[in-house]
Protein backbone atom coordinates (compact mmCIF):
# COMPACT_ATOMS: atom_id res chain seq x y z
CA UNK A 1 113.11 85.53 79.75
CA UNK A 2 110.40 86.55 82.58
CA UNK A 3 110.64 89.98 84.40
CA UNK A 4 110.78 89.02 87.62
CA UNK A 5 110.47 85.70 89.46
CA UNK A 6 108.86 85.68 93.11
CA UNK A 7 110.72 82.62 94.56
CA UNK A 8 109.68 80.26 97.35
CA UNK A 9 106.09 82.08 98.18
CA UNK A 10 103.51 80.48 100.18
CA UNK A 11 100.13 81.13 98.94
CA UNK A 12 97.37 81.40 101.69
CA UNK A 13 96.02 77.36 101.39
CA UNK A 14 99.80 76.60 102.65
CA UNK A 15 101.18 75.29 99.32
CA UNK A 16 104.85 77.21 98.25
CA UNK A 17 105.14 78.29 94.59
CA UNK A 18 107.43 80.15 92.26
CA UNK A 19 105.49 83.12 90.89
CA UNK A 20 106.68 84.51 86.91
CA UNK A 21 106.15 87.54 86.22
CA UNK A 22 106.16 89.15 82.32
CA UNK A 23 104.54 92.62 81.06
CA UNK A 24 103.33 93.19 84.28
CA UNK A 25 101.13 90.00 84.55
CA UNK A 26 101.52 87.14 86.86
CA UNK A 27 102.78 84.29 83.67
CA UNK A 28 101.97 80.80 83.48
CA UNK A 29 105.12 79.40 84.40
CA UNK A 30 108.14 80.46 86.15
CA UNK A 31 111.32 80.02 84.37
CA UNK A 32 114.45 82.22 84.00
CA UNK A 33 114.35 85.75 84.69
CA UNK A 34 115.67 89.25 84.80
CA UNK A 35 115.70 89.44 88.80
CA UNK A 36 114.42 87.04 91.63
CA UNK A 37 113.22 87.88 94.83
CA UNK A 38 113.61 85.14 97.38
CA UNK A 39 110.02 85.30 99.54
CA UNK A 40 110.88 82.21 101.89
CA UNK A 41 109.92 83.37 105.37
CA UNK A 42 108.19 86.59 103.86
CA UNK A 43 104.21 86.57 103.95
CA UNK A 44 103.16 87.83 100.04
CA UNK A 45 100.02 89.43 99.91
CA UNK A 46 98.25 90.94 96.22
CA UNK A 47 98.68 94.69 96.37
CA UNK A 48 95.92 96.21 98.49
CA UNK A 49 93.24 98.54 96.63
CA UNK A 50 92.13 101.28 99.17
CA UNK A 51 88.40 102.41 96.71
CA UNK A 52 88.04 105.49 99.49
CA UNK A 53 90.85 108.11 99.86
CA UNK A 54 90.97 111.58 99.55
CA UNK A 55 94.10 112.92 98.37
CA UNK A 56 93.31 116.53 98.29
CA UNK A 57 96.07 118.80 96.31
CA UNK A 58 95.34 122.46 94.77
CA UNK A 59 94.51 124.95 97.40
CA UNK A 60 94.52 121.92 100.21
CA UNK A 61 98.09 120.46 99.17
CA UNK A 62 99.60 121.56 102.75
CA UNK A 63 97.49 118.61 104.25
CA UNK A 64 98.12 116.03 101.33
CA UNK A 65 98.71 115.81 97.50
CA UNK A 66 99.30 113.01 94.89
CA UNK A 67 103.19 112.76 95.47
CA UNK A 68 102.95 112.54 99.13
CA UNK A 69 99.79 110.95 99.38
CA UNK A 70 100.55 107.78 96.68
CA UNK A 71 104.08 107.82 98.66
CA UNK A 72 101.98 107.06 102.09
CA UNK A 73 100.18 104.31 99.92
CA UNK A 74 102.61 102.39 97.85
CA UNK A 75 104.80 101.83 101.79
CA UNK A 76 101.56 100.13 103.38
CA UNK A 77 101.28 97.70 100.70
CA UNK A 78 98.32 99.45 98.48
CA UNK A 79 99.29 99.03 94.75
CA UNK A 80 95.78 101.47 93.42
CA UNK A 81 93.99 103.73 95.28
CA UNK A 82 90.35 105.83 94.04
CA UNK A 83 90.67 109.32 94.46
CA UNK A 84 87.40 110.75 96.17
CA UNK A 85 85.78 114.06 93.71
CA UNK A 86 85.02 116.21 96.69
CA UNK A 87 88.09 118.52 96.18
CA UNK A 88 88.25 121.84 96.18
CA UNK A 89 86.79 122.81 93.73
CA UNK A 90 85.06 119.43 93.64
CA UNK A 91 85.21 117.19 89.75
CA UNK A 92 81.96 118.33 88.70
CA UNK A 93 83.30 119.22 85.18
CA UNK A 94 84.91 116.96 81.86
CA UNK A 95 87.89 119.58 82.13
CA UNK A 96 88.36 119.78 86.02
CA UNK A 97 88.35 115.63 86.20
CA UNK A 98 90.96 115.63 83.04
CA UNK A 99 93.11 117.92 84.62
CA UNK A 100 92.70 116.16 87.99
CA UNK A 101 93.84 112.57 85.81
CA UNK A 102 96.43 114.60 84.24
CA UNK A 103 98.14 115.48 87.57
CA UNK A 104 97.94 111.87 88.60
CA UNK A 105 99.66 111.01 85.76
CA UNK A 106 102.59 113.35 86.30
CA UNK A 107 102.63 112.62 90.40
CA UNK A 108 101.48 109.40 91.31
CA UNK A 109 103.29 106.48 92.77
CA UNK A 110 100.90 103.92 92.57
CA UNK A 111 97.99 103.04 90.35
CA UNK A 112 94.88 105.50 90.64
CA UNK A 113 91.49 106.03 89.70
CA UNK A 114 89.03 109.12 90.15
CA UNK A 115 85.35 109.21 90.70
CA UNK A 116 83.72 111.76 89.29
CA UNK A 117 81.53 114.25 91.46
CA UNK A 118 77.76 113.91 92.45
CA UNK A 119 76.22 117.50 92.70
CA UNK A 120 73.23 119.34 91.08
CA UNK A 121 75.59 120.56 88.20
CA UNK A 122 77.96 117.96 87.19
CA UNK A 123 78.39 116.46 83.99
CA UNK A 124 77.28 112.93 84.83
CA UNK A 125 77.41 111.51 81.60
CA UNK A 126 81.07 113.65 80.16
CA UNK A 127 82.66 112.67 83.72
CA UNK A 128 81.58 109.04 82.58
CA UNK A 129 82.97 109.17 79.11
CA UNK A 130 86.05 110.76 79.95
CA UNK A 131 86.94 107.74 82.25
CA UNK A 132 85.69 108.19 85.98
CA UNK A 133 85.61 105.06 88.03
CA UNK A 134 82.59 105.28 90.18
CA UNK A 135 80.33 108.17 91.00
CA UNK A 136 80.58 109.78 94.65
CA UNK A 137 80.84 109.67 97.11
CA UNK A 138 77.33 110.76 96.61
CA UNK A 139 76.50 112.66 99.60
CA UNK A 140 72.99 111.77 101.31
CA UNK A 141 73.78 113.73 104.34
CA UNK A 142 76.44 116.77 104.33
CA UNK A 143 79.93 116.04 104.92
CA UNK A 144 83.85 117.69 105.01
CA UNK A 145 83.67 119.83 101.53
CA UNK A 146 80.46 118.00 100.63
CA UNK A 147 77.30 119.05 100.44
CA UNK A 148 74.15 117.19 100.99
CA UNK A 149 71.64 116.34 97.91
CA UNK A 150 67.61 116.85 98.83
CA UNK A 151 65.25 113.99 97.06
CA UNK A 152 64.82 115.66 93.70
CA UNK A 153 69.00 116.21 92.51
CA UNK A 154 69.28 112.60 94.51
CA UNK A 155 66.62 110.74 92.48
CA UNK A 156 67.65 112.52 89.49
CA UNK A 157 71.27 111.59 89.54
CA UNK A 158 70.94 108.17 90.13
CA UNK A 159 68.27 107.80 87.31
CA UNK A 160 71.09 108.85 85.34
CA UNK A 161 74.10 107.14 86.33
CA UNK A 162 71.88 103.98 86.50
CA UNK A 163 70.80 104.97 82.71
CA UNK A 164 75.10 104.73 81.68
CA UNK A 165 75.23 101.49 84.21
CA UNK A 166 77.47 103.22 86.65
CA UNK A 167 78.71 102.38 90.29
CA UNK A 168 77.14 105.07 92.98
CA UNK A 169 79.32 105.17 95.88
CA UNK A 170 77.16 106.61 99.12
CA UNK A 171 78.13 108.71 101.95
CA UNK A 172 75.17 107.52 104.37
CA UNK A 173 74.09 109.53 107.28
CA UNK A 174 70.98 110.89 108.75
CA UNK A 175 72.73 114.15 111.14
CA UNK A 176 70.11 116.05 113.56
CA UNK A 177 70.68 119.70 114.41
CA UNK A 178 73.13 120.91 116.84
CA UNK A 179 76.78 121.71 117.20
CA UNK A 180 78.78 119.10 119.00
CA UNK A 181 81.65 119.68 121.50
CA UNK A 182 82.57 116.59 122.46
CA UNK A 183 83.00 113.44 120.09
CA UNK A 184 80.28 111.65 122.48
CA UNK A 185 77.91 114.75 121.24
CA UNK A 186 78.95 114.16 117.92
CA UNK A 187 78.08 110.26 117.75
CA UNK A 188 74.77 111.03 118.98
CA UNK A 189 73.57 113.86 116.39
CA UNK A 190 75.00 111.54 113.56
CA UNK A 191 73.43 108.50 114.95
CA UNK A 192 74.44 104.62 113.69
CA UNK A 193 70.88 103.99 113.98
CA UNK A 194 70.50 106.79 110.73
CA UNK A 195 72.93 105.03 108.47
CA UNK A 196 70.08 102.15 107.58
CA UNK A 197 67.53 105.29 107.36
CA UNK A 198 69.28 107.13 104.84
CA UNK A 199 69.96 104.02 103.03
CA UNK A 200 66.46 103.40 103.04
CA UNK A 201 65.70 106.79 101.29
CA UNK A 202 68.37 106.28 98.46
CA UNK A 203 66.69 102.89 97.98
CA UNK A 204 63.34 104.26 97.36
CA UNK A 205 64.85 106.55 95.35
CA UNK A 206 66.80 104.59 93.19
CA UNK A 207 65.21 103.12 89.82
CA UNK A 208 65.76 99.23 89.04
CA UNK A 209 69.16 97.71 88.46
CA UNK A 210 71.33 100.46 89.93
CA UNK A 211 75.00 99.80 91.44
CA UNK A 212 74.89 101.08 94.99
CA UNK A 213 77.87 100.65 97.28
CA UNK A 214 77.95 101.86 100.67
CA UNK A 215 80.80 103.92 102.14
CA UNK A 216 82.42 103.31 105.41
CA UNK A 217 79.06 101.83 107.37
CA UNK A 218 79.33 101.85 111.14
CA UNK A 219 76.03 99.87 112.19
CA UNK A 220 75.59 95.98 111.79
CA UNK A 221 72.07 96.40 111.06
CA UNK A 222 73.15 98.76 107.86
CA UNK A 223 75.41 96.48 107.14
CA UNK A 224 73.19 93.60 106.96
CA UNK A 225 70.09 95.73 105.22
CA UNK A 226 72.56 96.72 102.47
CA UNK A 227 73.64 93.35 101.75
CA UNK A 228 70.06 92.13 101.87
CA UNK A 229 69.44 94.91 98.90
CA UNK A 230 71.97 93.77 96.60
CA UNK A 231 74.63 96.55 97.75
CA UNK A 232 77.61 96.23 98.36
CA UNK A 233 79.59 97.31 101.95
CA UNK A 234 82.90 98.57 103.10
CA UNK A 235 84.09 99.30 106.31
CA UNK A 236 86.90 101.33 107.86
CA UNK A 237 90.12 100.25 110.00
CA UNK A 238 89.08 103.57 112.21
CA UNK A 239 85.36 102.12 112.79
CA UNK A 240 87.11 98.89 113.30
CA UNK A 241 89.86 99.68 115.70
CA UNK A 242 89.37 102.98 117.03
CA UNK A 243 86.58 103.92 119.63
CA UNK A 244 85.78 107.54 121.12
CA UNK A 245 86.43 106.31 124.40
CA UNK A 246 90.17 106.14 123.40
CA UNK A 247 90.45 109.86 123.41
CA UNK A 248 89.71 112.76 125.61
CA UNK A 249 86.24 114.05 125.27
CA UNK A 250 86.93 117.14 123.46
CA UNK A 251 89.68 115.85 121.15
CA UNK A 252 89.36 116.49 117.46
CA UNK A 253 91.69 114.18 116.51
CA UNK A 254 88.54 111.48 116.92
CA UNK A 255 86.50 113.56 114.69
CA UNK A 256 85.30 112.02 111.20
CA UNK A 257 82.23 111.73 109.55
CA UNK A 258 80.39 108.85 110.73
CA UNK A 259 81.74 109.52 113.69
CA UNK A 260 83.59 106.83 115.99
CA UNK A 261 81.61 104.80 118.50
CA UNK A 262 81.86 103.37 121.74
CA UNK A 263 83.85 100.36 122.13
CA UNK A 264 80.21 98.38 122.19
CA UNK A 265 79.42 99.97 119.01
CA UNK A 266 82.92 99.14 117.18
CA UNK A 267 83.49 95.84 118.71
CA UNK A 268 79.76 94.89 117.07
CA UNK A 269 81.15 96.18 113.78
CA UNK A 270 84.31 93.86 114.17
CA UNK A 271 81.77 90.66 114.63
CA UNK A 272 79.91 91.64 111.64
CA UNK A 273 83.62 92.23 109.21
CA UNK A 274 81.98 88.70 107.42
CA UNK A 275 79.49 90.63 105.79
CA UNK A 276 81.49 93.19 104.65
CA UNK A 277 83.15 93.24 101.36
CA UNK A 278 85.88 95.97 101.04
CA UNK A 279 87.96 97.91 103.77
CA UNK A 280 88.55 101.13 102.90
CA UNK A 281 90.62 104.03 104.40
CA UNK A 282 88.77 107.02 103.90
CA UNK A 283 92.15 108.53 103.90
CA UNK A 284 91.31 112.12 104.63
CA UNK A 285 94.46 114.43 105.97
CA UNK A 286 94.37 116.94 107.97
CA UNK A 287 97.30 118.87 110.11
CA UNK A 288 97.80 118.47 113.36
CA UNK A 289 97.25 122.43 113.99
CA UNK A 290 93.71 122.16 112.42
CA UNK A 291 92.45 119.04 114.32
CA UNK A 292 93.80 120.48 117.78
CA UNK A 293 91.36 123.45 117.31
CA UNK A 294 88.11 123.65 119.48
CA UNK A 295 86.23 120.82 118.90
CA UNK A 296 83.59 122.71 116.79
CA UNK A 297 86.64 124.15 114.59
CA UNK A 298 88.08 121.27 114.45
CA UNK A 299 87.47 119.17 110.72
CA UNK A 300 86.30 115.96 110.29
CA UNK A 301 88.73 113.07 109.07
CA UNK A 302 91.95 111.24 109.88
CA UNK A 303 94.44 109.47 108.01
CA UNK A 304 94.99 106.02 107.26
CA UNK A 305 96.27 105.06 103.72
CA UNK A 306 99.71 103.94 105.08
CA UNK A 307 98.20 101.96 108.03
CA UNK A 308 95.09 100.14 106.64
CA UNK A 309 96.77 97.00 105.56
CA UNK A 310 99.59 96.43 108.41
CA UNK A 311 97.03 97.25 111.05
CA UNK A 312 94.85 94.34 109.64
CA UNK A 313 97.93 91.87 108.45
CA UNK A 314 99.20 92.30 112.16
CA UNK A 315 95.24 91.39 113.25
CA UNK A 316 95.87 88.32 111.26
CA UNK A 317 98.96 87.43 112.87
CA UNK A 318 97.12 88.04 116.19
CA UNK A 319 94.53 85.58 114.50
CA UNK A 320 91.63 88.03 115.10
CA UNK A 321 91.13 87.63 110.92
CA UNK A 322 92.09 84.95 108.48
CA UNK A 323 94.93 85.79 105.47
CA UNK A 324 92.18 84.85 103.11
CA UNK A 325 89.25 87.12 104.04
CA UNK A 326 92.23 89.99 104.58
CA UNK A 327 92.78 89.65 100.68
CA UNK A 328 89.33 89.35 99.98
CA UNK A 329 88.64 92.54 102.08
CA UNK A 330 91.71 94.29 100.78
CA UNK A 331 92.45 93.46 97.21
CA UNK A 332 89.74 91.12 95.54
CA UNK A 333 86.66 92.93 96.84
CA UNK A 334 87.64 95.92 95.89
CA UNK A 335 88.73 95.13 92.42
CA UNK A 336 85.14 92.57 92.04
CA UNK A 337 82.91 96.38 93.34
CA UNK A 338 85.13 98.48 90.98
CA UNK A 339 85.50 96.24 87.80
CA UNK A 340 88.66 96.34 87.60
CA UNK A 341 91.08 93.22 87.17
CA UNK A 342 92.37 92.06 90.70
CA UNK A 343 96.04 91.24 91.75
CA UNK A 344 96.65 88.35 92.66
CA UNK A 345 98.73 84.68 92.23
CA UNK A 346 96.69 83.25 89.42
CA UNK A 347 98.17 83.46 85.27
CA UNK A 348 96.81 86.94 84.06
CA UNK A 349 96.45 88.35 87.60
CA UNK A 350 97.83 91.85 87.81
CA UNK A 351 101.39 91.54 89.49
CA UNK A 352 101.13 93.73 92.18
CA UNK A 353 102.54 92.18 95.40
CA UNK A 354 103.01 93.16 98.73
CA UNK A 355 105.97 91.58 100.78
CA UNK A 356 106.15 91.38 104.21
CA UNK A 357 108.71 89.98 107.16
CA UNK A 358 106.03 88.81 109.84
CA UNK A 359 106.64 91.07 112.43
CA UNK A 360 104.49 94.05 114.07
CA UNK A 361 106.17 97.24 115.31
CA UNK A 362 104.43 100.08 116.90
CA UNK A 363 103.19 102.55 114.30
CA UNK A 364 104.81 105.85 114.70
CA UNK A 365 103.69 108.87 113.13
CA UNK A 366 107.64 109.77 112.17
CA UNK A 367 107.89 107.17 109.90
CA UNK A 368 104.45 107.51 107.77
CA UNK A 369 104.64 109.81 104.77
CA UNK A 370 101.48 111.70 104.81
CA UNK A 371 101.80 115.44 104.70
CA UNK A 372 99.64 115.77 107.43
CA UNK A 373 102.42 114.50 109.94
CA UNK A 374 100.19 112.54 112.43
CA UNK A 375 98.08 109.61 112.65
CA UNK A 376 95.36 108.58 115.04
CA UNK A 377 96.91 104.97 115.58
CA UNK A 378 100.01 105.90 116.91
CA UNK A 379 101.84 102.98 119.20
CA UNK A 380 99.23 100.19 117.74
CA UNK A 381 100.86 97.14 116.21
CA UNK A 382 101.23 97.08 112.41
CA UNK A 383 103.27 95.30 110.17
CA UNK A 384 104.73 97.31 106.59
CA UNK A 385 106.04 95.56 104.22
CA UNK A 386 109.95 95.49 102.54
CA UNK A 387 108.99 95.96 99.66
CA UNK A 388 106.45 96.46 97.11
CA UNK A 389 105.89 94.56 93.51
CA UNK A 390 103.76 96.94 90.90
CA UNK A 391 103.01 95.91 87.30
CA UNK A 392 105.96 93.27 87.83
CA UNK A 393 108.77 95.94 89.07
CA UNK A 394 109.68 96.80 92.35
CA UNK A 395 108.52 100.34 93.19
CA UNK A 396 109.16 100.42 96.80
CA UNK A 397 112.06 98.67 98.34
CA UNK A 398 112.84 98.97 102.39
CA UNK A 399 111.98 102.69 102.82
CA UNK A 400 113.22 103.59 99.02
CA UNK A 401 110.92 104.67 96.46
CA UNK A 402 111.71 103.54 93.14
CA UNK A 403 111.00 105.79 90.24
CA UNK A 404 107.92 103.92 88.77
CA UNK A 405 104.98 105.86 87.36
CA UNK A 406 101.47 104.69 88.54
CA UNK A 407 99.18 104.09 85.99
CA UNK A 408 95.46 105.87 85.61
CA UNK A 409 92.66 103.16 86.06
CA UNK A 410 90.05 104.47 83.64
CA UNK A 411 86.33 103.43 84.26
CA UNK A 412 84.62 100.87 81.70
CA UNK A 413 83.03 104.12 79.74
CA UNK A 414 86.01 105.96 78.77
CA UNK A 415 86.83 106.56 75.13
CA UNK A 416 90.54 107.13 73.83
């Protein structure tokens, strides 16, 4: 007797299979089984994995925390998501990362993993043992609650996480002095043109053999320099479908680090999605109250768990993007850059489905789950799926949540 049967779903070549489900694997056969969902008419896509969100909690739990953040997550479709270490106090330390697993453990709603932090004091090689995922973001260029590395802690770090074959994940900017007041002000003193540069320095800084992927790039040439280095990419929905000539001049709700372009800049980044090989969120909540402070004031981040995948599933039904390269984008990329087994509709894959009627709605900031309470891509088609399949059981089911733990995805170095 199977777990679950997913009946009557069309896989993305066309043909229409029964999918089996047992111990929270996609089996080798359908047969009989505890419950059957009937997909016909339903588009089934492997649960999403969104490698760049930050889900804040502790002294910043008014904006976001693991409950409300893994809610936002499991009801657009993503299945695991990789908590970023720049919290507050950031995951420098074996004890602060355990504890910050711990609380996952207790809280989360969907699968999660946790980097562990890049700064002149952390434990690189405890955060590694103890079961981070990736390293970083590892800031060349300061950012919201993280601070910028010079040459020496940079060459130093990566030395080392190359030395335990680790993943460094890199926040890439070159910023030039000056406060901005307008989010045209702030594109220009964090220029595309110095993503490519300060990729350039962590490449001359890096030894041999190391693991670099590339956090939320907004310039095709970085793009196409990283992939030429053996990095790997992801991009952003924001970068992809959000320009700063969408908003007033002065309005923080545009600001994030890199910042939004002009619609040139982000419709280039849209031509060059090919060479990409992960979307990722960068899910970082704010309120509403702190983002309508004076530009200056105002931080640097938006929210986007909830959104990523039905934005870019209702792009495919606009046939902007193919259901294949969504997945691979989405869900196989993500797992291939992270090592971690994929979802998906082969024996073995991890069950972890997304189900969706084919039809986009407005977003609307009432129905998302964030804490924060808004999002920047309010009245823009998406399409959210009914329900959602994780580990073979049904953990979200037309607006319910279903009480199923999400399970910790340890990196390949931890030791029980």
């Amino acid at each position: 007797m199977l777990d679950l049967v997913l009946r009557n779903v069309r896989l993305p070549s066309g043909h229409v299979v029964d999918l089996g489900v047992e111990d929270g694997l996609v089996a080798r056969a359908a047969g009989p089984a505890a419950d059957t969902i009937d997909c016909a008419g339903l588009v089934v896509l492997p649960g999403a994995i969104d490698m760049h969100v930050h889900l804040r909690g502790g002294v910043q739990a008014y904006k976001e925390d693991w409950e409300s953040g893994t809610q936002s997550a499991l009801a657009g479709g993503v299945t695991v998501v990789v908590d970023q270490p720049n919290t507050v106090p950031p995951l420098e330390t074996v004890e602060a990362f355990e504890a910050r697993v711990e609380e996952g453990r207790q809280r989360s709603r969907c699968g999660f993993g946790v980097n562990g932090a890049v700064t002149p004091g952390a434990d690189l090689e405890g955060l590694y043992a103890v079961g981070a995922l990736a390293f970083g973001e590892t800031f060349a260029a300061p950012s919201s609650y993280g601070e910028a590395l010079d040459d020496a802690h940079l060459a130093g770090a990566l030395r080392r996480i190359a030395a335990l074959d680790g993943l460094a994940t890199l926040h890439l900017e070159e910023p030039q002095p000056g406060a901005p007041a307008t989010l045209e002000e702030h594109d220009h003193l964090r220029p595309s043109a110095g993503e490519e540069r300060a990729f350039e320095r962590v490449l001359a800084l890096s030894p041999p053999g190391l693991r670099l992927h590339c956090c939320h790039l907004t310039s095709p040439p970085a793009v196409r320099r990283a992939r030429s280095a053996g990095a790997t990419v992801e991009v952003t929905p924001h970068h992809l479908l959000l320009d700063r000539e969408e908003f007033a001049p002065g309005d923080g709700r545009g600001k994030v680090n890199p910042p939004l372009r002009d619609r040139a800049g982000r419709e280039a980044l849209w031509r060059t999605l090919g060479d990409a090989d992960a979307v990722a969120s960068d899910h970082a909540p704010h309120t509403a109250e702190e983002k309508a402070r004076v530009f200056a004031e105002a931080p640097s981040g938006l929210p986007g768990v909830e959104t990523m995948l039905p934005l870019l599933l209702a792009r495919v039904l606009g046939g902007a993007l193919s259901l294949e390269r969504l997945i691979e984008l989405t869900s196989a990329g993500p797992a291939r850059i992270l090592g971690i087994s994929p979802a998906g509709f082969a024996p073995g894959d991890r069950a972890d489905f997304a189900l969706f009627r084919p039809r986009a709605e407005p977003v609307r900031a009432a129905r998302l789950h964030s804490r924060c309470g808004w999002t920047p891509y309010g009245g823009m088609p998406a399409v959210f799926p009914e329900r959602v399949v994780m580990a073979g059981e049904i953990a979200y089911d037309h607006g319910r949540f279903v009480d199923v733990p999400g399970p910790w995805v340890s990196g390949k170095g931890y030791m029980n």
